[in-house]
C-alpha atoms as a PDB file:
ATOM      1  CA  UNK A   1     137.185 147.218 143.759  1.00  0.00           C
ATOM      2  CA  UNK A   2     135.867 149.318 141.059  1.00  0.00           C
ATOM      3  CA  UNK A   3     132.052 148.361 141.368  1.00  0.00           C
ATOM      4  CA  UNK A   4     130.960 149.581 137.575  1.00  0.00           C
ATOM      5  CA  UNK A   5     132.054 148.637 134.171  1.00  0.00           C
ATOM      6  CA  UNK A   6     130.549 150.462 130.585  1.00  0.00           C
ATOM      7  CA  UNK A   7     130.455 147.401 128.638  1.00  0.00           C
ATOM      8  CA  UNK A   8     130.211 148.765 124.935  1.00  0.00           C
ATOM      9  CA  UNK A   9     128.894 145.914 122.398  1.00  0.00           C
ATOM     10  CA  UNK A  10     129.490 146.998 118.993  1.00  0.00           C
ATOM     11  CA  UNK A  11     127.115 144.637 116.834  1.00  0.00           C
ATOM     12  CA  UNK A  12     124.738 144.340 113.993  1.00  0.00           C
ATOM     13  CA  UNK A  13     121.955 142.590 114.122  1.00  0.00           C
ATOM     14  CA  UNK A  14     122.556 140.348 111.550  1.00  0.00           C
ATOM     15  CA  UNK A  15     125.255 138.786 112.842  1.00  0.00           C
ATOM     16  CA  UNK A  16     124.585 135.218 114.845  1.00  0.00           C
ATOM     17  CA  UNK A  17     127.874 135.490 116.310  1.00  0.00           C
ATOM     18  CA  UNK A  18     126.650 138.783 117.939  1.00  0.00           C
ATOM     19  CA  UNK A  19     123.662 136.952 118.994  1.00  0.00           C
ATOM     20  CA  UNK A  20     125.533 133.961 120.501  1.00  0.00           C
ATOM     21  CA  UNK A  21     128.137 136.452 121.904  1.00  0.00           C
ATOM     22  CA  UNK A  22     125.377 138.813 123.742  1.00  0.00           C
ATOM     23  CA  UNK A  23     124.290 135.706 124.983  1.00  0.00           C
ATOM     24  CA  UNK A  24     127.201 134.716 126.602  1.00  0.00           C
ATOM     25  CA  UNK A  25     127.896 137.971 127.721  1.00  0.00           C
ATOM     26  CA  UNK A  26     124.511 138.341 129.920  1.00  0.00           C
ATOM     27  CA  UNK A  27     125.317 135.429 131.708  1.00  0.00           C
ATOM     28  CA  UNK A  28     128.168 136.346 132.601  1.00  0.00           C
ATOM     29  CA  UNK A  29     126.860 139.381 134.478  1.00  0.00           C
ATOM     30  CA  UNK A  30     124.219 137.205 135.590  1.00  0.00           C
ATOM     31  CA  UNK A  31     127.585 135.829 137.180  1.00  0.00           C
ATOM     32  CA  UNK A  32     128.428 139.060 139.119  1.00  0.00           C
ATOM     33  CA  UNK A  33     125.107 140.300 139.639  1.00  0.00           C
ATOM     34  CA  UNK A  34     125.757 141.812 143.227  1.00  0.00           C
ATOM     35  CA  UNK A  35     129.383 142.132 142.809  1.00  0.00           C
ATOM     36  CA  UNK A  36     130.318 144.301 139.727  1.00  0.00           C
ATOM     37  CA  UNK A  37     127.536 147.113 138.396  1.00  0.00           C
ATOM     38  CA  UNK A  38     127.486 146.369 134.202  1.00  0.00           C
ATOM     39  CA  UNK A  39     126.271 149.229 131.805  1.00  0.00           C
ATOM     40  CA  UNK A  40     126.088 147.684 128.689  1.00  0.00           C
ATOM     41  CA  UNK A  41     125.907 150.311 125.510  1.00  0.00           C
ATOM     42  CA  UNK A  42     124.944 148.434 122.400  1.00  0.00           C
ATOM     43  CA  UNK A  43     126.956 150.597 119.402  1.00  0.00           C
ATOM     44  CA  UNK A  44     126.412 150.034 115.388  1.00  0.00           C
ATOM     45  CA  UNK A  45     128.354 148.241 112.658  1.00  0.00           C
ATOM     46  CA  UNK A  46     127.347 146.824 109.358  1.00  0.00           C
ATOM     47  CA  UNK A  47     127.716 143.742 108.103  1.00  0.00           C
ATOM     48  CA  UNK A  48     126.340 144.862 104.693  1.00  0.00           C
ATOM     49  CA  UNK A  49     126.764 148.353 104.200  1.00  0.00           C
ATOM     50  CA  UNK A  50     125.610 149.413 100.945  1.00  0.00           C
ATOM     51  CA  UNK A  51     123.173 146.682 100.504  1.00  0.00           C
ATOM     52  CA  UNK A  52     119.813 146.947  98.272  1.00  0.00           C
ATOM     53  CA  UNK A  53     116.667 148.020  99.675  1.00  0.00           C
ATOM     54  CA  UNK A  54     115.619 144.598  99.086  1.00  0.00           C
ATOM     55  CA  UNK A  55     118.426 142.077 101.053  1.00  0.00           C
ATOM     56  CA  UNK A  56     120.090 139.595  99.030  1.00  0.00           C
ATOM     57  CA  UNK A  57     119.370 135.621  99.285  1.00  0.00           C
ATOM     58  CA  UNK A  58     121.614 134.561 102.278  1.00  0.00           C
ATOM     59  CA  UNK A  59     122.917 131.408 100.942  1.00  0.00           C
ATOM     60  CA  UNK A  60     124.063 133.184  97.849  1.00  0.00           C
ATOM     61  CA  UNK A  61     125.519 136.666  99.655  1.00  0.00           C
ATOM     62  CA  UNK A  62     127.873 133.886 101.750  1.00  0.00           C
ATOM     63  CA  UNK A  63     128.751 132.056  98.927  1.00  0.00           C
ATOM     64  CA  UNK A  64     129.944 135.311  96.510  1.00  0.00           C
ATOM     65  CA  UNK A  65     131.392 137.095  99.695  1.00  0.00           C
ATOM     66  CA  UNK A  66     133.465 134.240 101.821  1.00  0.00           C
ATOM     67  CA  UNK A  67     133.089 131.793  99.044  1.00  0.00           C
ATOM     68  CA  UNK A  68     131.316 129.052 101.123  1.00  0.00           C
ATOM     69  CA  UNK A  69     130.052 125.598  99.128  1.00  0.00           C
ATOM     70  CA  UNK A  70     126.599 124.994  99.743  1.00  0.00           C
ATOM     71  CA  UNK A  71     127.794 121.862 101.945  1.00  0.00           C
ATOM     72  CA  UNK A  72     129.993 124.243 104.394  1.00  0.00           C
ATOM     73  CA  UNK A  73     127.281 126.435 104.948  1.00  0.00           C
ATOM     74  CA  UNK A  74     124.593 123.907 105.822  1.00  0.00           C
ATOM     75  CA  UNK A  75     127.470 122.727 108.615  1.00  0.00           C
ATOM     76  CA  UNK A  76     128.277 126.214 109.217  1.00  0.00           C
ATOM     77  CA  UNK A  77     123.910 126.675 110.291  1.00  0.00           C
ATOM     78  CA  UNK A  78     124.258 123.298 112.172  1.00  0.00           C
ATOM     79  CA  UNK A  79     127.046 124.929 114.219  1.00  0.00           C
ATOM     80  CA  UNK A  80     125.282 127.898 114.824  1.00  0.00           C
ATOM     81  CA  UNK A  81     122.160 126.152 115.774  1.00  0.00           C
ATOM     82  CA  UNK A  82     123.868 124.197 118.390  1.00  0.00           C
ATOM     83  CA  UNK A  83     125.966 127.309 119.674  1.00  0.00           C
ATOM     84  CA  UNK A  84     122.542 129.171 119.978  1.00  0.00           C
ATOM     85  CA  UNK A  85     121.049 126.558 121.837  1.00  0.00           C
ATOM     86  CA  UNK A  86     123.623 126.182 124.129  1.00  0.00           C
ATOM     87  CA  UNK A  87     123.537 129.974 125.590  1.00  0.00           C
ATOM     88  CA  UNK A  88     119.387 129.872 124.696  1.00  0.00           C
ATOM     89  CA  UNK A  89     119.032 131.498 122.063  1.00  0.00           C
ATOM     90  CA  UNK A  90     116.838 130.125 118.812  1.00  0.00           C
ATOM     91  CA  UNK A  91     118.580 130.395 115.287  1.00  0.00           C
ATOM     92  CA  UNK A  92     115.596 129.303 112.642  1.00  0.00           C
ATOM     93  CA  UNK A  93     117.991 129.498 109.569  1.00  0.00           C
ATOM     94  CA  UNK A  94     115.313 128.118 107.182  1.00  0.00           C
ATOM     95  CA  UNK A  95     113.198 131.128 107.607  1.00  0.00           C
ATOM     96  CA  UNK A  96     116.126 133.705 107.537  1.00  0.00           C
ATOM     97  CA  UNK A  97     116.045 133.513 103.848  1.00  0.00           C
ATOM     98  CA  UNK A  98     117.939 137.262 102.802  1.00  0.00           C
ATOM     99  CA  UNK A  99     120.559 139.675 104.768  1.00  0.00           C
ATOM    100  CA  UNK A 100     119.655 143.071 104.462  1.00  0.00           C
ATOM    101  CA  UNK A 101     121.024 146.381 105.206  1.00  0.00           C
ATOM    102  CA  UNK A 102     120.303 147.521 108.963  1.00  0.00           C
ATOM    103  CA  UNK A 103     121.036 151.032 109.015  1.00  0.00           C
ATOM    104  CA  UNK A 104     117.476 152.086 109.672  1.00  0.00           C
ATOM    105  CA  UNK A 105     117.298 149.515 113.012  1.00  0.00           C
ATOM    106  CA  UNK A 106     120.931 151.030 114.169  1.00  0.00           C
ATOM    107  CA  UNK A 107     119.089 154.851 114.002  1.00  0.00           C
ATOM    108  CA  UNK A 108     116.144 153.076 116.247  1.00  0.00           C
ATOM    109  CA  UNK A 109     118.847 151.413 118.115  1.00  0.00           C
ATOM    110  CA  UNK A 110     120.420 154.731 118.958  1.00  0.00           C
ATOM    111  CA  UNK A 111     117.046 156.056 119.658  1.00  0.00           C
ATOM    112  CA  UNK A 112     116.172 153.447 121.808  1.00  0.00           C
ATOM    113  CA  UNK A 113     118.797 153.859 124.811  1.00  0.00           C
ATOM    114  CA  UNK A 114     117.207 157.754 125.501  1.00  0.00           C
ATOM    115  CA  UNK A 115     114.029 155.913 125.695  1.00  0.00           C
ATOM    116  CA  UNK A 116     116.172 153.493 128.351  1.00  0.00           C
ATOM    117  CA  UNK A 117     114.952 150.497 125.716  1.00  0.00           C
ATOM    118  CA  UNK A 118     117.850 149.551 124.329  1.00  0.00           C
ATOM    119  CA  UNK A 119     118.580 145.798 125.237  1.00  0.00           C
ATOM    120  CA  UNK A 120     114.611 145.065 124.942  1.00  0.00           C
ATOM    121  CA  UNK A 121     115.178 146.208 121.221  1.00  0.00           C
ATOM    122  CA  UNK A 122     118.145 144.375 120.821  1.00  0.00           C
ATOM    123  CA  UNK A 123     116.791 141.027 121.669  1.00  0.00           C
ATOM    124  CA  UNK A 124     113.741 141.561 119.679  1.00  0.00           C
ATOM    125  CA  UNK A 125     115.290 142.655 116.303  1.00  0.00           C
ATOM    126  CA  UNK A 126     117.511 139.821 116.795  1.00  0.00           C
ATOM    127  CA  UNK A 127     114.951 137.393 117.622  1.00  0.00           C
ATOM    128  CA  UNK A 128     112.352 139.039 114.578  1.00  0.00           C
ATOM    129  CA  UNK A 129     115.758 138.568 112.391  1.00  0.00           C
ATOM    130  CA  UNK A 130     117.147 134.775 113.227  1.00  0.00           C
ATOM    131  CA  UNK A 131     114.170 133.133 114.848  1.00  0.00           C
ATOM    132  CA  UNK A 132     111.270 134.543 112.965  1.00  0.00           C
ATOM    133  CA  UNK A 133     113.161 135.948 109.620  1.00  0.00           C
ATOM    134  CA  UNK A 134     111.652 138.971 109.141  1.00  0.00           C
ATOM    135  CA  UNK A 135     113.173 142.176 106.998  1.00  0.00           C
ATOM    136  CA  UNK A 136     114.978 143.747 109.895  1.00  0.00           C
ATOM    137  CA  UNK A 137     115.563 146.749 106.685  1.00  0.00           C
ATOM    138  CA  UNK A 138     111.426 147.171 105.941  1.00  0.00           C
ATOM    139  CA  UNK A 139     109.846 150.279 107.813  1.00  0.00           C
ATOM    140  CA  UNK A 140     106.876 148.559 108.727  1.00  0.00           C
ATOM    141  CA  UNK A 141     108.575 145.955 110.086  1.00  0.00           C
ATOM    142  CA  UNK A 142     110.934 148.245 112.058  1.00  0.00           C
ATOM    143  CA  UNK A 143     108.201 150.069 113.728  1.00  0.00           C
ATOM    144  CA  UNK A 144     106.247 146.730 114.870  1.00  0.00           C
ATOM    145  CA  UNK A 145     109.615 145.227 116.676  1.00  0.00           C
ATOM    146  CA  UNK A 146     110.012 148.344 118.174  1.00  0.00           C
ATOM    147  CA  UNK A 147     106.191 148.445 119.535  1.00  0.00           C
ATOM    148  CA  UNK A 148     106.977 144.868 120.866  1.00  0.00           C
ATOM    149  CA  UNK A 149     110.267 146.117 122.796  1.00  0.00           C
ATOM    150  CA  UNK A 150     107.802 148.687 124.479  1.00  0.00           C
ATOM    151  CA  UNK A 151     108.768 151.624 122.396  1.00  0.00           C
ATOM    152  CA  UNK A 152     106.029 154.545 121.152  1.00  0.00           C
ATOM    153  CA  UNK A 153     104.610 153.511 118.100  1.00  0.00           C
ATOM    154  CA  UNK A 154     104.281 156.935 116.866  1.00  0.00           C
ATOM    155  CA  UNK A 155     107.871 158.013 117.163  1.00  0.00           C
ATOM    156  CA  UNK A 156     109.293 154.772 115.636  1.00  0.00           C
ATOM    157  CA  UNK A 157     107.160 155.730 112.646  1.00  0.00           C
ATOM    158  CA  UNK A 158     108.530 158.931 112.428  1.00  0.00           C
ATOM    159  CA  UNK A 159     112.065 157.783 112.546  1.00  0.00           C
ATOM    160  CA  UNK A 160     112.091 155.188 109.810  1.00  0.00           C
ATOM    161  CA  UNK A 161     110.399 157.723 107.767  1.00  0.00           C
ATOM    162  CA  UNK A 162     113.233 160.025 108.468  1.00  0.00           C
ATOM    163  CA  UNK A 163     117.076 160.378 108.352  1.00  0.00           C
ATOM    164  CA  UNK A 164     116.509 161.108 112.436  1.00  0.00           C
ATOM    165  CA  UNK A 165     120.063 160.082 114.121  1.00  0.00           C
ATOM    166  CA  UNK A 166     121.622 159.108 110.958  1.00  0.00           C
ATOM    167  CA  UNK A 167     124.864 161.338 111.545  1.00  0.00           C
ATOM    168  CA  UNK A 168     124.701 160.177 115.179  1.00  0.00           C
ATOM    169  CA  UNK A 169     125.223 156.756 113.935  1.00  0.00           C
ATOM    170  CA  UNK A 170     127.741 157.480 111.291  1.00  0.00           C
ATOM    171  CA  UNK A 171     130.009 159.463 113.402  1.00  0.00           C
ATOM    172  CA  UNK A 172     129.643 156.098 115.730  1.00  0.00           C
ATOM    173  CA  UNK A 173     130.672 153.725 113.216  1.00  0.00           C
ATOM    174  CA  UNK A 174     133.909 155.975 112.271  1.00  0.00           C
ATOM    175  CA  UNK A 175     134.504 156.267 115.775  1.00  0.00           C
ATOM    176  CA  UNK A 176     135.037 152.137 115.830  1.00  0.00           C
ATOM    177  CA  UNK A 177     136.454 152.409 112.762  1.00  0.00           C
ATOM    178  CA  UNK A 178     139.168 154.311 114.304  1.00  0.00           C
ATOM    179  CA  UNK A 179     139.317 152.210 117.467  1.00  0.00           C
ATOM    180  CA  UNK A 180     140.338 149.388 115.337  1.00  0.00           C
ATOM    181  CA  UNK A 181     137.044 147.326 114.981  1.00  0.00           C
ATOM    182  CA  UNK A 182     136.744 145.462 111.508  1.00  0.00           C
ATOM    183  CA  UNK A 183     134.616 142.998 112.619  1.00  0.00           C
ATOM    184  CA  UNK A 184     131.699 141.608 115.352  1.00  0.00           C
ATOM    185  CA  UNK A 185     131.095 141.249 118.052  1.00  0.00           C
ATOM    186  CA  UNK A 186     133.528 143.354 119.506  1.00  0.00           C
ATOM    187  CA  UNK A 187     133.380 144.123 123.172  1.00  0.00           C
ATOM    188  CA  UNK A 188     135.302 146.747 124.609  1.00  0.00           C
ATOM    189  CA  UNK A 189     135.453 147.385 128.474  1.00  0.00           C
ATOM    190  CA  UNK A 190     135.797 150.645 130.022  1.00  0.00           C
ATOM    191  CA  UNK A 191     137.388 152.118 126.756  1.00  0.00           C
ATOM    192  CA  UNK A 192     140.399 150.360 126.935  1.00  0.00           C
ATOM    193  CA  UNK A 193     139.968 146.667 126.763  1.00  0.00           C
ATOM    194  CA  UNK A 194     138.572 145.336 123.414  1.00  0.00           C
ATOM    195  CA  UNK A 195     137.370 142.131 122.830  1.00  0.00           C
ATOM    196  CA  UNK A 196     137.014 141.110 119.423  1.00  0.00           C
ATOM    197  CA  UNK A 197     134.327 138.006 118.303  1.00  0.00           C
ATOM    198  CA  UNK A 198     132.341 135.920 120.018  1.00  0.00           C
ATOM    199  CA  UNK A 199     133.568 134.491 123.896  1.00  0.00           C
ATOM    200  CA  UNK A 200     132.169 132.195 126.248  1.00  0.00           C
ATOM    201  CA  UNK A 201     130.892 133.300 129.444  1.00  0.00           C
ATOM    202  CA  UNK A 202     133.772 132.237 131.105  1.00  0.00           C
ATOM    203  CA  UNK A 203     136.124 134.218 129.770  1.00  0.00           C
ATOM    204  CA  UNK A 204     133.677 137.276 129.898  1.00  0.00           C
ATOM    205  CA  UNK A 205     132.805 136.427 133.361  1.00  0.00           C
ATOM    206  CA  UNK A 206     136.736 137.032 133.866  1.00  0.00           C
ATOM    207  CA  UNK A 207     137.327 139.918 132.015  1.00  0.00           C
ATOM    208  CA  UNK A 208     135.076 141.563 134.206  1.00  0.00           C
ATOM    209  CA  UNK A 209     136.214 140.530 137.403  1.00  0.00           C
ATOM    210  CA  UNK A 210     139.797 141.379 136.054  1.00  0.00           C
ATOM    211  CA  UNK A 211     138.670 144.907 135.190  1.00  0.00           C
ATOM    212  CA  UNK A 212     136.507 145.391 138.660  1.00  0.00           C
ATOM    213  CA  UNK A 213     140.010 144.227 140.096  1.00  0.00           C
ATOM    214  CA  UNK A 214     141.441 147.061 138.841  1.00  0.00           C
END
């Protein structure tokens, strides 16, 4: 049995279904913990590439882009709520009031895994983003999440204040481009086996045992 699996989650962190599907994903290697090594790579994708500086109101963005009614999108946050609570993780829709562009938190994202930080920034932009509903796209902002996911102040500063790691993370998202990856979460298992949205732990919990079977 092939005891290691890269585990590539391509994500943004704007996206609840990411958040619901990392979720699920972490308990399923919870599952195997003993059994099946997991290196899990967390790679970039916008949502809203191209967006202002300054977001745009979330109710409306859904509405103009998927065009949602106002009364399918307050089921649509009920859903989410629920699905969040049932793999533990807190959506607090009422404060997430504006989507905004997260190309800056992808560059400390990349960053962030040669400082061996990258899952402890993960779950705190997503948390700042759909639990507290902060700018995930304001510098300031940026550079305190990162401080809380135990990352040098100093050098998160510097980042956001630079285009550091910006080609690194453009030749990644043209790279997933390529592999065929539209949308998230997307999943893909040692190169070969993509996943595409969000799955349960079940059926993550098999793919990898599947793979290690290899």
């Amino acid at each position: 049995m092939n005891n290691t699996i890269r585990v590539d989650f391509v994500s943004d962190v704007v996206c609840p279904w990411c958040a619901i599907g990392l979720s699920s994903l972490e308990e399923a290697i919870r599952r195997v913990q003993g059994e099946i090594e997991v290196e899990v790579n967390f790679k970039p994708f916008e949502l809203n590439e191209g967006m202002p500086a300054e977001g745009e109101n979330a109710v409306q963005h859904i509405i103009e882009k998927y065009g949602s009614s106002a009364e399918e999108i307050a089921r649509n946050q009920v859903n989410l709520r629920t699905k969040g609570e049932a793999v533990g993780f807190r959506f607090d829709l009422e404060k997430r009031t504006h989507f905004y562009n997260t190309f800056d938190a992808h560059r400390l994202l990349y960053w962030a895994e040669t400082k061996g930080h990258q899952r402890s920034l993960k779950h705190a932009l997503l948390k700042a983003y759909f639990t507290d509903g902060r700018n995930v796209s304001d510098p300031e902002t940026l550079v305190d999440i990162a401080k809380l996911a135990g990352l040098p102040e100093g050098e998160a500063r510097l980042i956001v204040s630079s285009d550091l790691y910006a080609a690194n993370v453009r030749e990644l998202e043209g790279f997933n481009r390529k592999r065929g990856i539209n949308g998230v979460p997307a999943v893909v298992f040692n190169n070969k086996l993509l996943l595409i949205g969000s799955q349960s732990a079940d059926y993550y919990e098999r793919a990898l045992r599947n793979i290690a079977m290899e």
